[in-house]
C-alpha atoms as a PDB file:
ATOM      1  CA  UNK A   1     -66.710  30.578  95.045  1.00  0.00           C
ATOM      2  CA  UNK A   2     -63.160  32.007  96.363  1.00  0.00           C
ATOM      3  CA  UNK A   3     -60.501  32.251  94.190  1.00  0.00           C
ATOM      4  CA  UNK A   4     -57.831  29.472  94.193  1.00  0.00           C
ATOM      5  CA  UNK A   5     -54.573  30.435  96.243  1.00  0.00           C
ATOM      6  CA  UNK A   6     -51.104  28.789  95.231  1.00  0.00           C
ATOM      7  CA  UNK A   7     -49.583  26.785  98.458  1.00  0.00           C
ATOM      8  CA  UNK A   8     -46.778  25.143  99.051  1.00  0.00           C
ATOM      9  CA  UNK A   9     -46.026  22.467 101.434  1.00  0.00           C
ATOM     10  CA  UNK A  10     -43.235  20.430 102.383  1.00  0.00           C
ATOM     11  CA  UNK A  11     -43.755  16.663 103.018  1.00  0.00           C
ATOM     12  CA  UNK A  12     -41.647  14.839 105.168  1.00  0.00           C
ATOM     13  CA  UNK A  13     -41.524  11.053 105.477  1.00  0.00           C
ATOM     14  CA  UNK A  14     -39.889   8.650 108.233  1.00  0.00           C
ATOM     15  CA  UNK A  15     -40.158   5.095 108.748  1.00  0.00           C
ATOM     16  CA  UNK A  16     -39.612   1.723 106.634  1.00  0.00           C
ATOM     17  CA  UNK A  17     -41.943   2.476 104.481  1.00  0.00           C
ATOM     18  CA  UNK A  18     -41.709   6.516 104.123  1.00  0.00           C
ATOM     19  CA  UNK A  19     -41.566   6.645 100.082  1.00  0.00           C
ATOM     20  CA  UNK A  20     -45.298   4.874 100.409  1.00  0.00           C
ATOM     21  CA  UNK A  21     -46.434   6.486 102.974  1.00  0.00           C
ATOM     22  CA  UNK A  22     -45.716  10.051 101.490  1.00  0.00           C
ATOM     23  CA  UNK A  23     -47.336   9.054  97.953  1.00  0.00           C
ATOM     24  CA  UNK A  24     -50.430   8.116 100.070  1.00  0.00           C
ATOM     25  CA  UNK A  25     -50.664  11.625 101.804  1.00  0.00           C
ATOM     26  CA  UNK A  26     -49.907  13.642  98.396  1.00  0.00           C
ATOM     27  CA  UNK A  27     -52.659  11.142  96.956  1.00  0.00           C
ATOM     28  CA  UNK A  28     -55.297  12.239 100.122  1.00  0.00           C
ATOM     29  CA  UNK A  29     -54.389  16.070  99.435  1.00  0.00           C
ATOM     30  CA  UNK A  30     -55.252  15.621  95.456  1.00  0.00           C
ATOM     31  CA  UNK A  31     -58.853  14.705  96.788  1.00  0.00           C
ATOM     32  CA  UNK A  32     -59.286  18.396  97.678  1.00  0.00           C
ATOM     33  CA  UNK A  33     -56.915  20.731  96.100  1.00  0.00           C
ATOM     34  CA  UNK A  34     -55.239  20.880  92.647  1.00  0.00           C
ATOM     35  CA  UNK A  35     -51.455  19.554  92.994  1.00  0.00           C
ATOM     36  CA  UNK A  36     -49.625  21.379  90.117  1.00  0.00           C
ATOM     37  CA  UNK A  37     -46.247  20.208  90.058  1.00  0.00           C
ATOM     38  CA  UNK A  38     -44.006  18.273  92.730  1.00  0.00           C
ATOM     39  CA  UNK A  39     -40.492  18.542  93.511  1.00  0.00           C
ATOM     40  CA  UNK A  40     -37.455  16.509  93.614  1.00  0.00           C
ATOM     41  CA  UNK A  41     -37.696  14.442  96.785  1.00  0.00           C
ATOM     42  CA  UNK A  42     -34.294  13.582  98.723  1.00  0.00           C
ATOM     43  CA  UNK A  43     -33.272  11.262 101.608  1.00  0.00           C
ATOM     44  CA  UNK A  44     -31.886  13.080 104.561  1.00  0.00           C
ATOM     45  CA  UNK A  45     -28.976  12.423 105.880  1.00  0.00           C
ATOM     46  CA  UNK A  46     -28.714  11.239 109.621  1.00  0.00           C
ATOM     47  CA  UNK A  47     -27.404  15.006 110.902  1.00  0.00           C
ATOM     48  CA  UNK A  48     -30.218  16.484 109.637  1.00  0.00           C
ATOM     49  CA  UNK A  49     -32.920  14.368 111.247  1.00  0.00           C
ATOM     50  CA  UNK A  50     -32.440  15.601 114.945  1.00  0.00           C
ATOM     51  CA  UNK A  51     -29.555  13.288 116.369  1.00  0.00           C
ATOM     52  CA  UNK A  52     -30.627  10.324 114.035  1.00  0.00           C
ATOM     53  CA  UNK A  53     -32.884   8.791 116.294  1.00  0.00           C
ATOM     54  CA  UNK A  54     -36.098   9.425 113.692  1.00  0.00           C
ATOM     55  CA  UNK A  55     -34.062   7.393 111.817  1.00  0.00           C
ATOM     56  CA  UNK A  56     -33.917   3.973 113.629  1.00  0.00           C
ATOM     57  CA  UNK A  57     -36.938   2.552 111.190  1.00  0.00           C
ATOM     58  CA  UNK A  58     -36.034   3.734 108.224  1.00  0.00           C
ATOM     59  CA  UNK A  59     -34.862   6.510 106.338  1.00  0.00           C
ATOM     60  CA  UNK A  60     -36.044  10.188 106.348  1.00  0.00           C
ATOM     61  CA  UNK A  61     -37.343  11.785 102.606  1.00  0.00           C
ATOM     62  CA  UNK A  62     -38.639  15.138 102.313  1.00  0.00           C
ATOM     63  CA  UNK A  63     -40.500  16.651  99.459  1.00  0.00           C
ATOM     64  CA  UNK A  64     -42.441  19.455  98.562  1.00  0.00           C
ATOM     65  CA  UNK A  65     -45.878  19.728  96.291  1.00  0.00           C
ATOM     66  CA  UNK A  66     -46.878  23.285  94.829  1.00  0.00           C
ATOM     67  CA  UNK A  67     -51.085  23.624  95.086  1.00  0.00           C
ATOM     68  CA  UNK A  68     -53.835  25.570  94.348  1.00  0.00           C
ATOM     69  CA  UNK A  69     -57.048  25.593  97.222  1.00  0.00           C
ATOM     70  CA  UNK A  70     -60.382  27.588  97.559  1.00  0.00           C
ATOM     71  CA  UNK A  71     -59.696  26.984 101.349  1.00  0.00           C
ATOM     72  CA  UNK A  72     -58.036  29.993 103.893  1.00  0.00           C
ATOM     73  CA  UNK A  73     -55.297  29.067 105.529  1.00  0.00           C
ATOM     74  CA  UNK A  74     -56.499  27.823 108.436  1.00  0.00           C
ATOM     75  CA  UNK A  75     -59.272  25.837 106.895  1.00  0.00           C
ATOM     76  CA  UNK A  76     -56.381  24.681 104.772  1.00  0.00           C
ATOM     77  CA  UNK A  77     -53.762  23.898 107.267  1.00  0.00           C
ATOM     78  CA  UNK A  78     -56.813  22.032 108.746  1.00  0.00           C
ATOM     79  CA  UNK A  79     -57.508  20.074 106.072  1.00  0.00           C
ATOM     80  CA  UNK A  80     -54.046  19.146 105.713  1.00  0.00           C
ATOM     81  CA  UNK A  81     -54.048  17.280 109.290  1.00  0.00           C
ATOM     82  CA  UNK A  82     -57.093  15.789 109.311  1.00  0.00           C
ATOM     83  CA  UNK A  83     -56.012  14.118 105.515  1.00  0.00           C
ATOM     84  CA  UNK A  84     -52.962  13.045 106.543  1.00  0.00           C
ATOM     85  CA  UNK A  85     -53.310  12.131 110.413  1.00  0.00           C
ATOM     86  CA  UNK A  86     -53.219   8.679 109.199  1.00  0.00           C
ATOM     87  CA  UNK A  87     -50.115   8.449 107.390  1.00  0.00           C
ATOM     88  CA  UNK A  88     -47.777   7.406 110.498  1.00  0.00           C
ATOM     89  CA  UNK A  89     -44.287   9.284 110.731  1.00  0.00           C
ATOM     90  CA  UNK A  90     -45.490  11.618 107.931  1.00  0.00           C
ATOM     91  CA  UNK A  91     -45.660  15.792 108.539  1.00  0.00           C
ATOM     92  CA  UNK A  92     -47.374  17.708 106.036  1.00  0.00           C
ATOM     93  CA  UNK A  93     -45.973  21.785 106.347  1.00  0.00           C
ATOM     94  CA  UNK A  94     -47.675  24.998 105.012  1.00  0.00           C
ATOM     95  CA  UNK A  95     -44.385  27.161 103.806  1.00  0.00           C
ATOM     96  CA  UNK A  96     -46.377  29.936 101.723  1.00  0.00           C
ATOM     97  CA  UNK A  97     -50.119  30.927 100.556  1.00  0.00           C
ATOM     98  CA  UNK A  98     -50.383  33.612  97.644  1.00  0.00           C
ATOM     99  CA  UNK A  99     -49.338  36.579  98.812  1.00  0.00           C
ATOM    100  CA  UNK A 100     -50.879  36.463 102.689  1.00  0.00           C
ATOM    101  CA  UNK A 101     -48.183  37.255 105.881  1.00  0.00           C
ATOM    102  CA  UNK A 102     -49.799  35.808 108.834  1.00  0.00           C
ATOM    103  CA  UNK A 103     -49.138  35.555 112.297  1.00  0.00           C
ATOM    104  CA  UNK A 104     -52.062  33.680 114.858  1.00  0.00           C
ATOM    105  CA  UNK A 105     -51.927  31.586 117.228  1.00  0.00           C
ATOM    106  CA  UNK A 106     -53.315  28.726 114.802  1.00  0.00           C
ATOM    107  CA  UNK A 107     -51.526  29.794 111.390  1.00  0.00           C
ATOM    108  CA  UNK A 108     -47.792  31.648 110.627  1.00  0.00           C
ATOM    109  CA  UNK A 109     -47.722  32.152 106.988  1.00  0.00           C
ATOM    110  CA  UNK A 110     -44.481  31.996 105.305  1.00  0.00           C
ATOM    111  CA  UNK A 111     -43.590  29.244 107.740  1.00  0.00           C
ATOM    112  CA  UNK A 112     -41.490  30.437 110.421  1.00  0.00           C
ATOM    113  CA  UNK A 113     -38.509  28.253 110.261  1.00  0.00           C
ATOM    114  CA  UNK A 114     -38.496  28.344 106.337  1.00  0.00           C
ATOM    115  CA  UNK A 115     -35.768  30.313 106.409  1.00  0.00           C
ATOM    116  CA  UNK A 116     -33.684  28.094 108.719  1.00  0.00           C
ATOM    117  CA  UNK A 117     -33.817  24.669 106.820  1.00  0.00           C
ATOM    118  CA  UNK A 118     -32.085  24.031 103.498  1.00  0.00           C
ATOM    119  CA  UNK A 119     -33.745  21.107 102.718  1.00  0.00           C
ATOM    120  CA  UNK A 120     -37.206  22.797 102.849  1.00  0.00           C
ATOM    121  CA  UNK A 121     -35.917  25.546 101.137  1.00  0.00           C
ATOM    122  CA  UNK A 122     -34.337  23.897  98.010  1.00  0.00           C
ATOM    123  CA  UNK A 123     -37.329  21.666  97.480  1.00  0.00           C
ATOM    124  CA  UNK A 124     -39.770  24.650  98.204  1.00  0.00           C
ATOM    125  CA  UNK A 125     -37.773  26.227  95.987  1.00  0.00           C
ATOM    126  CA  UNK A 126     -37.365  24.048  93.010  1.00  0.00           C
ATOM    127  CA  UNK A 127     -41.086  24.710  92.609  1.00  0.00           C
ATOM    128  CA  UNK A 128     -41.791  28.128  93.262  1.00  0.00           C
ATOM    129  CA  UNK A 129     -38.248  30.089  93.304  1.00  0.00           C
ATOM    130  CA  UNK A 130     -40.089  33.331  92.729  1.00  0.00           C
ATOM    131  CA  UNK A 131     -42.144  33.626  95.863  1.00  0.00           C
ATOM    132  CA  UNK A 132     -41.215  36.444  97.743  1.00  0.00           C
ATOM    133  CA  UNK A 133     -40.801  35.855 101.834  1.00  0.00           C
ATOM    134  CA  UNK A 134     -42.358  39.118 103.272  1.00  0.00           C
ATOM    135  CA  UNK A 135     -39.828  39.267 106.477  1.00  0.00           C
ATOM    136  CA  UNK A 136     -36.506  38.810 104.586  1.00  0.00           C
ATOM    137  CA  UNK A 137     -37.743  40.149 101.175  1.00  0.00           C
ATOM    138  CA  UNK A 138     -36.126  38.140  99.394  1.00  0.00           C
ATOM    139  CA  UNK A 139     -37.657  34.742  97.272  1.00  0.00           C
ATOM    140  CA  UNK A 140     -37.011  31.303  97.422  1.00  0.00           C
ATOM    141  CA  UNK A 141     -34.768  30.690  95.016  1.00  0.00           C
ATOM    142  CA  UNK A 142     -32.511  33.428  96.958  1.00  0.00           C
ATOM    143  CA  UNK A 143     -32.392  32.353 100.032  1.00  0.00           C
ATOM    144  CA  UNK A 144     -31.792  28.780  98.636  1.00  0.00           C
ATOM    145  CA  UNK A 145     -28.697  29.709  97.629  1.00  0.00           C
ATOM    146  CA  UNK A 146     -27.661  31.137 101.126  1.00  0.00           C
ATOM    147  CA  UNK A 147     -27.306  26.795 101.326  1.00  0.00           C
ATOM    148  CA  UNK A 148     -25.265  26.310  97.667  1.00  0.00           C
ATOM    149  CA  UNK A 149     -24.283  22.806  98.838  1.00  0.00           C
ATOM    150  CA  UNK A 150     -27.093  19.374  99.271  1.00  0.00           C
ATOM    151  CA  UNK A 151     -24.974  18.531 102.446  1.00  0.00           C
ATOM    152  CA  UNK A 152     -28.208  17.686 104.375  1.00  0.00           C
ATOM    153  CA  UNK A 153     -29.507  14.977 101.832  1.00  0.00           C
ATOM    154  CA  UNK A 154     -29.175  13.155  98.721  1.00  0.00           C
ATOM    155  CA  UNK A 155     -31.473  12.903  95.852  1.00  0.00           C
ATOM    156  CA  UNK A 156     -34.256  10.258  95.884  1.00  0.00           C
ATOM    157  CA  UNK A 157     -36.713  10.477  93.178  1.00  0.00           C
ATOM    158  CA  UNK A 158     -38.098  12.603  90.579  1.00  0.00           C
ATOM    159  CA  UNK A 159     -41.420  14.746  91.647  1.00  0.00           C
ATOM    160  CA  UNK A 160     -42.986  13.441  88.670  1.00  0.00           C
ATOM    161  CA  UNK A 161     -42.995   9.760  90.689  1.00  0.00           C
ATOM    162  CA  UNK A 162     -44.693  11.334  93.837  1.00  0.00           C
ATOM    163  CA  UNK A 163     -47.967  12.644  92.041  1.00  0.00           C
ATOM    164  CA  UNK A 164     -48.247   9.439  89.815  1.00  0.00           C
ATOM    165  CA  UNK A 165     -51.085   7.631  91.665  1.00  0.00           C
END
């Protein structure tokens, strides 16, 4: 059997009914891979969510949940969609996998625009400050703090409330 690889993936919710809808997804990705820990998960404010229009249902949350998977990362980031296609207005995100750099057509491991979001960073963050982005070579928690402020959001819940199914 392949050794377990520690992911982690950023959640993001919209709709009425987003904070249900997200627990539900996390709940379908427990079925096949070991959640560890979850973060803090925040509501976005209306500038973040491009122009506010994602917003007219509902509100906007975005988490992230720190995992461990016997899958590569493109069976992975497969597995991901076809758990969650369901969910409606939810987007499941691979940031980082172990220690792998990858660039394909299918899979680009860290995440490409990782580096451009503060709310993906903090909550990626929050979980796994220490893994190192090999373009910027820097970690998490680092370039985190390139966005000291929560402008983009406010907090939500505790991660502790997203795993408890």
């Amino acid at each position: 059997m392949k050794r377990a690889e520690r992911a982690v993936l950023v959640i993001e919710s919209t709709g009425a009914d987003s904070w249900s809808s997200m627990k539900s997804a996390v709940e379908q990705l427990s079925i096949a891979h070991r959640i560890i820990q979850a973060s803090s998960t925040y509501e976005l404010d209306r500038e973040v969510v491009k122009g506010g229009a994602s917003l007219a249902g509902g509100r906007s949350l975005v988490g992230a949940i720190l995992c461990d998977t016997h899958l590569g990362p493109r069976e992975f980031c497969e597995d991901i969609d076809f758990r969650t296609k369901a969910f409606s207005g939810v987007k499941v995100s691979l940031l980082g996998y172990g220690d792998v750099f990858k660039m394909t057509p299918q899979v680009t491991i860290p995440h490409p625009e990782l580096h451009e979001k503060a709310h993906w960073l903090h909550v990626a963050a929050e979980l796994w400050p220490d893994y190192q982005h090999p373009v910027f070579n820097e970690n998490l928690g680092e370039l985190a703090r390139r966005f000291p402020s929560k402008e983009w959001g406010h907090f939500h819940a505790q991660g502790k409330a997203l795993i408890d199914f």
